[in-house]
Protein backbone atom coordinates (compact mmCIF):
# COMPACT_ATOMS: atom_id res chain seq x y z
CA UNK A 1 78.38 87.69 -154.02
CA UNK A 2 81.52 89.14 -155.34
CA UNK A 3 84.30 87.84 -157.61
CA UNK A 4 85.77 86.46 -154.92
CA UNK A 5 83.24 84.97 -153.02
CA UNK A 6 82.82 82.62 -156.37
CA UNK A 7 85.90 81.90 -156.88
CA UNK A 8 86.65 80.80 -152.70
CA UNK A 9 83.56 78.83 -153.35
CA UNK A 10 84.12 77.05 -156.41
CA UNK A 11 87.67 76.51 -155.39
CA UNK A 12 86.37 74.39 -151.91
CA UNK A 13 83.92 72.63 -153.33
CA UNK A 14 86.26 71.42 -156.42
CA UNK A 15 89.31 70.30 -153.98
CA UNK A 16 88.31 70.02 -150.66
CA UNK A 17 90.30 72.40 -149.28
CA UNK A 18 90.24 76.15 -147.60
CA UNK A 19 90.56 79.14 -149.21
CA UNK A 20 92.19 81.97 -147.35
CA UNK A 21 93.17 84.70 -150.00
CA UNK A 22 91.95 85.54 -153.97
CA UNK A 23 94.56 87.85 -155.97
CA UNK A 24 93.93 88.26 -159.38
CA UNK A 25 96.69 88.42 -161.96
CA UNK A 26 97.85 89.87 -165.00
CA UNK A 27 97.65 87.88 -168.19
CA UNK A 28 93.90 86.56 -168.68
CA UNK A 29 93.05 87.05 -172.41
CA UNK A 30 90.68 86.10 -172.10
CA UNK A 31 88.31 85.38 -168.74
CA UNK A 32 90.04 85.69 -165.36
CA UNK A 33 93.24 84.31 -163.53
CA UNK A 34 93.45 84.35 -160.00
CA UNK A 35 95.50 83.03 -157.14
CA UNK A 36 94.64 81.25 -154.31
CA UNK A 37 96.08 80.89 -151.04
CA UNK A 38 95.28 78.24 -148.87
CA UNK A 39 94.92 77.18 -144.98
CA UNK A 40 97.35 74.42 -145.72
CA UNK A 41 100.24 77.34 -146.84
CA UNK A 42 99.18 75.88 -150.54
CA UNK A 43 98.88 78.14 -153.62
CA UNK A 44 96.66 77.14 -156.52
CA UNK A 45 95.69 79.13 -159.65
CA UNK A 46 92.16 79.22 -161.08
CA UNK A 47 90.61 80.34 -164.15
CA UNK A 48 87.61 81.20 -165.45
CA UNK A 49 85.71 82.30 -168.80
CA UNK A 50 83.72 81.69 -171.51
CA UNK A 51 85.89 78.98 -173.92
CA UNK A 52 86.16 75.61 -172.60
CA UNK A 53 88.34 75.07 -169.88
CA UNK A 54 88.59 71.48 -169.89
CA UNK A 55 89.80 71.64 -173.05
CA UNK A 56 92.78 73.58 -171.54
CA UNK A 57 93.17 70.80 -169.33
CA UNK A 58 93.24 68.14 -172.17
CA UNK A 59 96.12 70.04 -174.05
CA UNK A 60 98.10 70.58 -170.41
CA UNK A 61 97.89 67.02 -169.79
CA UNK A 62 98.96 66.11 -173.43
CA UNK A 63 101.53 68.12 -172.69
CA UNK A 64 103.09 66.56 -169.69
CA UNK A 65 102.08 63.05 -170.54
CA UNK A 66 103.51 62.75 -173.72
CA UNK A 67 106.61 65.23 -173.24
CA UNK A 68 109.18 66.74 -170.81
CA UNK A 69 107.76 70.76 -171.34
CA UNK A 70 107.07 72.26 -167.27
CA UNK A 71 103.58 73.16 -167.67
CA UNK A 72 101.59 73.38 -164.19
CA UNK A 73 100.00 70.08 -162.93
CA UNK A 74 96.37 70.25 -163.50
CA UNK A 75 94.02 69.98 -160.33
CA UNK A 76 90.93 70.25 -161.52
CA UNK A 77 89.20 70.98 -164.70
CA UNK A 78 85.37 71.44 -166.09
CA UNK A 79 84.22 73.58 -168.80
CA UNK A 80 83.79 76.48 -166.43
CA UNK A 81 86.75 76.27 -163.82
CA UNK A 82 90.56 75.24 -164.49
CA UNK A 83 92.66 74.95 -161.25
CA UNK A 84 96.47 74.80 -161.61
CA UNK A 85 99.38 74.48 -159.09
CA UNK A 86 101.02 78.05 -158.86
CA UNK A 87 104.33 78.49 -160.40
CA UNK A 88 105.63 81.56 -159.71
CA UNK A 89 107.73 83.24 -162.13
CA UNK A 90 108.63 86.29 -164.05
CA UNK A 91 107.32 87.21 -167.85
CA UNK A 92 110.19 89.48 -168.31
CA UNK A 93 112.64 86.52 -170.56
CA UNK A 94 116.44 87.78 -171.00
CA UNK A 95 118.46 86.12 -173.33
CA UNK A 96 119.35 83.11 -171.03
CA UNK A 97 115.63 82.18 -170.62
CA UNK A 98 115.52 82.53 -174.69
CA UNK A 99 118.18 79.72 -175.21
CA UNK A 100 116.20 77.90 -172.52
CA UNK A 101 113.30 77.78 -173.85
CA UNK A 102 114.20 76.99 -177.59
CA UNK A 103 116.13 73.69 -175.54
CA UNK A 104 112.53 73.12 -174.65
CA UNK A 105 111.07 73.21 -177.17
CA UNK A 106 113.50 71.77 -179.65
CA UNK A 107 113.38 68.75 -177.24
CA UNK A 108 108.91 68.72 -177.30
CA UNK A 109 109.12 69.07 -180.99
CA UNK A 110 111.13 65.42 -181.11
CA UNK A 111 108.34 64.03 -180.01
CA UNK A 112 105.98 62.32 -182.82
CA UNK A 113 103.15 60.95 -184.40
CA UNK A 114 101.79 59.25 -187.06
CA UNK A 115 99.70 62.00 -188.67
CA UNK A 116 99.26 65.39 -188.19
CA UNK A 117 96.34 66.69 -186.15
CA UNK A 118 95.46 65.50 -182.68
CA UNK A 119 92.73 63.09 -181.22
CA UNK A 120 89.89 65.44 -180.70
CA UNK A 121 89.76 69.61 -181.28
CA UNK A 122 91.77 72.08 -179.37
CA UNK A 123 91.38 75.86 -178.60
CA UNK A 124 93.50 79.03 -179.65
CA UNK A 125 92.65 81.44 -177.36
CA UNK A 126 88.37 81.21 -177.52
CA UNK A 127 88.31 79.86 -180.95
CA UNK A 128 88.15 76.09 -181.48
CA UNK A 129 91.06 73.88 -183.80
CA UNK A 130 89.50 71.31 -185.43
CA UNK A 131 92.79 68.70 -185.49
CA UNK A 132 91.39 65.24 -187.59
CA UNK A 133 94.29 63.11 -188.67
CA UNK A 134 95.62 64.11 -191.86
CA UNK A 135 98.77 62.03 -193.51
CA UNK A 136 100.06 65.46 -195.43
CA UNK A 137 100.75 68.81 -193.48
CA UNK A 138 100.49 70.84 -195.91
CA UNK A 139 96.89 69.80 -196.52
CA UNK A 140 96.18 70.07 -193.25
CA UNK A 141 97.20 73.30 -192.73
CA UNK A 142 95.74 74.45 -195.63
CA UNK A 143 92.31 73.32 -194.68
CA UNK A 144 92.16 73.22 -191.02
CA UNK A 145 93.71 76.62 -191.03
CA UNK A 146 94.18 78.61 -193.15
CA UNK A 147 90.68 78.18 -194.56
CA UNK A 148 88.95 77.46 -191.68
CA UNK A 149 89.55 80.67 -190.11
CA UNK A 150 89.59 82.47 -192.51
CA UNK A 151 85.96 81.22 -193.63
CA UNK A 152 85.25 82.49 -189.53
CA UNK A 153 86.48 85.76 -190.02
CA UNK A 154 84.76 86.32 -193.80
CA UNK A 155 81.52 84.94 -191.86
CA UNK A 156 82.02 87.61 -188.76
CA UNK A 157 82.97 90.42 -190.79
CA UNK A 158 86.26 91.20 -190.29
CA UNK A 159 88.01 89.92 -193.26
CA UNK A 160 87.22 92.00 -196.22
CA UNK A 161 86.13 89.87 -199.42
CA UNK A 162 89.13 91.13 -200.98
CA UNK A 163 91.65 89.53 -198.52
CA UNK A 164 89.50 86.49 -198.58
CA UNK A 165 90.37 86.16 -202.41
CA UNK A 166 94.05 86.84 -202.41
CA UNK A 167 94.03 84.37 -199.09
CA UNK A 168 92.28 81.77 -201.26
CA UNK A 169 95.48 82.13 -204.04
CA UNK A 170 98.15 81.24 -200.75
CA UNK A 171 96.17 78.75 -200.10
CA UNK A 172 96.25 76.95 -203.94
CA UNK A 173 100.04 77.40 -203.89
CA UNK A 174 101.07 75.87 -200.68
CA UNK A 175 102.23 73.15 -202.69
CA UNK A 176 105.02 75.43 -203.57
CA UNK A 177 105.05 77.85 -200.54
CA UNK A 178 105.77 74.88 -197.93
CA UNK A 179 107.72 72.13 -196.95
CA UNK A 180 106.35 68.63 -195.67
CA UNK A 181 108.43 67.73 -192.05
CA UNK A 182 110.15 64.40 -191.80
CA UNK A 183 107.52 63.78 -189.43
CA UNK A 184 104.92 65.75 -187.40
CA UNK A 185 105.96 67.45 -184.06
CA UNK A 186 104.42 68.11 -180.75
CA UNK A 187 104.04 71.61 -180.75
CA UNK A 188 102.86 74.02 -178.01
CA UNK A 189 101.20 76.03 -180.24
CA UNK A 190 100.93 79.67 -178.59
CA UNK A 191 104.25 80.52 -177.06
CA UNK A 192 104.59 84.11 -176.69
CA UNK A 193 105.79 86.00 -173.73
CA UNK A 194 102.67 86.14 -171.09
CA UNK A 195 102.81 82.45 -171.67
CA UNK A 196 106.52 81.79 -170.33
CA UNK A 197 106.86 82.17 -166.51
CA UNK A 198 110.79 82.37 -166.27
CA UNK A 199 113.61 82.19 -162.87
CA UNK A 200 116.66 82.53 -162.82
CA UNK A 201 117.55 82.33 -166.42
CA UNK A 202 115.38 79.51 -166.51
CA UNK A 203 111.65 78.46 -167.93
CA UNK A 204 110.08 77.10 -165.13
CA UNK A 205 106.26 77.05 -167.06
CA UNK A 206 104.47 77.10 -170.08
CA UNK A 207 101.20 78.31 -170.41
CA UNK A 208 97.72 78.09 -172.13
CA UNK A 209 98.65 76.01 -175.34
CA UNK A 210 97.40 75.26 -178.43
CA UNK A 211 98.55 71.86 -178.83
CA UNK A 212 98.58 69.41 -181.73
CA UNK A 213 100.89 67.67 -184.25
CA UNK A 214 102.53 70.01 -187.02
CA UNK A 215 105.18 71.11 -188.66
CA UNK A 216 107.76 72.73 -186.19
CA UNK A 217 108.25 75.50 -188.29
CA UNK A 218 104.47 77.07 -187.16
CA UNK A 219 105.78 77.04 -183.54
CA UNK A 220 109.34 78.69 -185.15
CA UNK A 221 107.29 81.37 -186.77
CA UNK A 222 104.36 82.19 -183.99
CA UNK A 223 107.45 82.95 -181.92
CA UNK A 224 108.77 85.17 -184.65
CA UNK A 225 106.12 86.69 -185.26
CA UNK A 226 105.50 88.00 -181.34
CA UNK A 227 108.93 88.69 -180.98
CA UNK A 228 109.08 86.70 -177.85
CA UNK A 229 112.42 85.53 -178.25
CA UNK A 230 115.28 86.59 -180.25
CA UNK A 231 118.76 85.52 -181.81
CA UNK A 232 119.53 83.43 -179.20
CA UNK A 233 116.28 81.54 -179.02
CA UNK A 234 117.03 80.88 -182.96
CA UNK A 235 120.88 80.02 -182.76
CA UNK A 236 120.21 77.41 -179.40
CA UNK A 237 117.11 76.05 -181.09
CA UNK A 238 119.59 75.41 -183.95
CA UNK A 239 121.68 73.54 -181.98
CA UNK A 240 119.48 70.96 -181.34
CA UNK A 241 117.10 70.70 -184.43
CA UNK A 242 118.01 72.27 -188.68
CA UNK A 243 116.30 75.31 -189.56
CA UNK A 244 115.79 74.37 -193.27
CA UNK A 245 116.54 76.66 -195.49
CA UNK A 246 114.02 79.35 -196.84
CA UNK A 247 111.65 79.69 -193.59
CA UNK A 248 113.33 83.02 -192.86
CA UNK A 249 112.90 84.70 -196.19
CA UNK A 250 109.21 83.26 -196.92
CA UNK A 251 108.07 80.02 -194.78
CA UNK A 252 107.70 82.48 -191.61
CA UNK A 253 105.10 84.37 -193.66
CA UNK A 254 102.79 81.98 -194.70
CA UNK A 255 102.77 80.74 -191.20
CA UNK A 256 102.07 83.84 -190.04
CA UNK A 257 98.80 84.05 -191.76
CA UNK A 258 97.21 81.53 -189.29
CA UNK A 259 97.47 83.92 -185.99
CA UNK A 260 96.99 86.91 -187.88
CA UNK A 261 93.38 85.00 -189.30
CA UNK A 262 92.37 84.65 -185.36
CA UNK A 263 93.55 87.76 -184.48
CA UNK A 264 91.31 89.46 -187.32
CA UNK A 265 88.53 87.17 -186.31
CA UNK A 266 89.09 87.96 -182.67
CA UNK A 267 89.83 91.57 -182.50
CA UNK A 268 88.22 92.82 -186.30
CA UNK A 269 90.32 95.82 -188.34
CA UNK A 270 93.44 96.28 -186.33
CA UNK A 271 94.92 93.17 -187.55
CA UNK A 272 93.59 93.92 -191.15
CA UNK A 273 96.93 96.31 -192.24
CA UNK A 274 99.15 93.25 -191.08
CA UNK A 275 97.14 90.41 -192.69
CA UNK A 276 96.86 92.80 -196.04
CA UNK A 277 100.75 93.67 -195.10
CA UNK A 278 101.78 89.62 -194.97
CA UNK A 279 100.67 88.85 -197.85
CA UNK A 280 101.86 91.20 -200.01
CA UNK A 281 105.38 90.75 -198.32
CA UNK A 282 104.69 86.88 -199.87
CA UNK A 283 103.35 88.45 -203.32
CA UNK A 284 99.83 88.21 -203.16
């Protein structure tokens, strides 16, 4: 039985309906995205790989229940198949779609909590987020972050001992390398540009999150750091929400440790020069 054949099959028996068509598309990271026409004239998308795809779900229906973001409607989930409505869009964002999307997100990151941290562990990519409630984000991002991955990647191999020990300094200054929020923020948590579907100068879907309750500034700097959006994401996200002052010159970096940590973990020694590079642009 092919690819195919699975996915028709998995597809019918999940929803009821008829498959008449399997395309696969760009932009699985990991697994497989496919889409799937239907007798009906319907199109669904479905996914498939080795982390847990109902944990997808979980953060996609966080998402939509407890904010205004467009991500696709969830159809079905288990820890093996994710089906999605299709949204079709583009992943080429001009600078129209930029200021749209930081209106987005300024608007998701209004919404709050109590605590930072979420109400059960979420997924970056393959590897898991362990998100218990923590009253101070600094703590929490010190130890359900920054550590935590970087005690995976030590563990795997990829992080040498010696960027382990200069890590472990960052980590016993974030006192004085970060800022506590007025409150914690809904964030998306892995916005870059595979995971915007645009149209018409417009975001129409976001993709594959992260999600928990942070600082906003960890959202601010992931999209920094992939160069997803430019200028005019930053002056429009302005408009709605302060930039504080000092997250350019150093806040950005120490945020950027966390994705570089699970790319290194992920992907071993070609993330190594920028992790080594990061930190001594901080001064460690």
């Amino acid at each position: 039985m092919t690819d195919t054949d699975q996915i028709i099959d998995a597809v019918a028996h999940a929803l009821a309906v008829r498959p008449t068509a399997v395309t696969e598309l760009q932009g699985g990271q990991i697994g497989s995205v496919y889409r799937v026409d239907c007798a009906d004239g319907s199109c669904l998308v479905a996914k498939t790989g080795d982390s847990s795809l109902s944990t997808e779900a979980f953060m996609l229906r966080t998402l939509a229940r407890e904010s205004e973001l467009p991500v696709p409607d969830v159809r079905y989930a288990d820890d093996d198949l994710l089906v999605l409505e299709y949204v079709p869009g583009s992943t080429d964002h001009d600078s129209a779609v930029a200021r749209d999307a930081a209106a987005h997100l300024a608007a998701l990151h209004d919404t709050s909590a109590d605590a930072f941290g979420l109400e059960r562990e979420t997924l970056t990519g393959p590897v898991r987020q362990p998100n218990p409630w923590t009253d101070s984000w600094i703590t929490f991002y010190r130890d359900h972050r920054l550590e935590y991955v970087a005690s995976l990647a030590l563990q795997g191999g990829t992080l040498p001992a010696a960027l382990a020990d200069r890590l472990d300094a960052v980590a016993d200054d974030l006192e004085s390398l970060l800022v506590e929020p007025d409150a914690p923020a809904l964030i998306h948590g892995d916005v870059w540009t595979t995971n915007v579907l645009s149209r018409d100068g417009d975001v129409v879907a976001f993709l594959d999150p992260a999600t928990y309750y942070a600082h906003p500034e960890i959202e601010l700097a992931y999209v920094d750091w992939t160069e997803t959006f430019g200028d005019a994401f930053f002056d429009r996200y302005r408009d709605y929400r302060a930039i504080e002052s000092g997250f350019f010159d150093r806040r950005r970096y120490v945020y950027r440790l966390y994705p570089l940590l699970v790319h290194t973990h992920l992907f071993g020694e070609r993330y190594v020069g920028q992790l080594e590079a990061t930190l001594a642009q901080l001064g460690y």
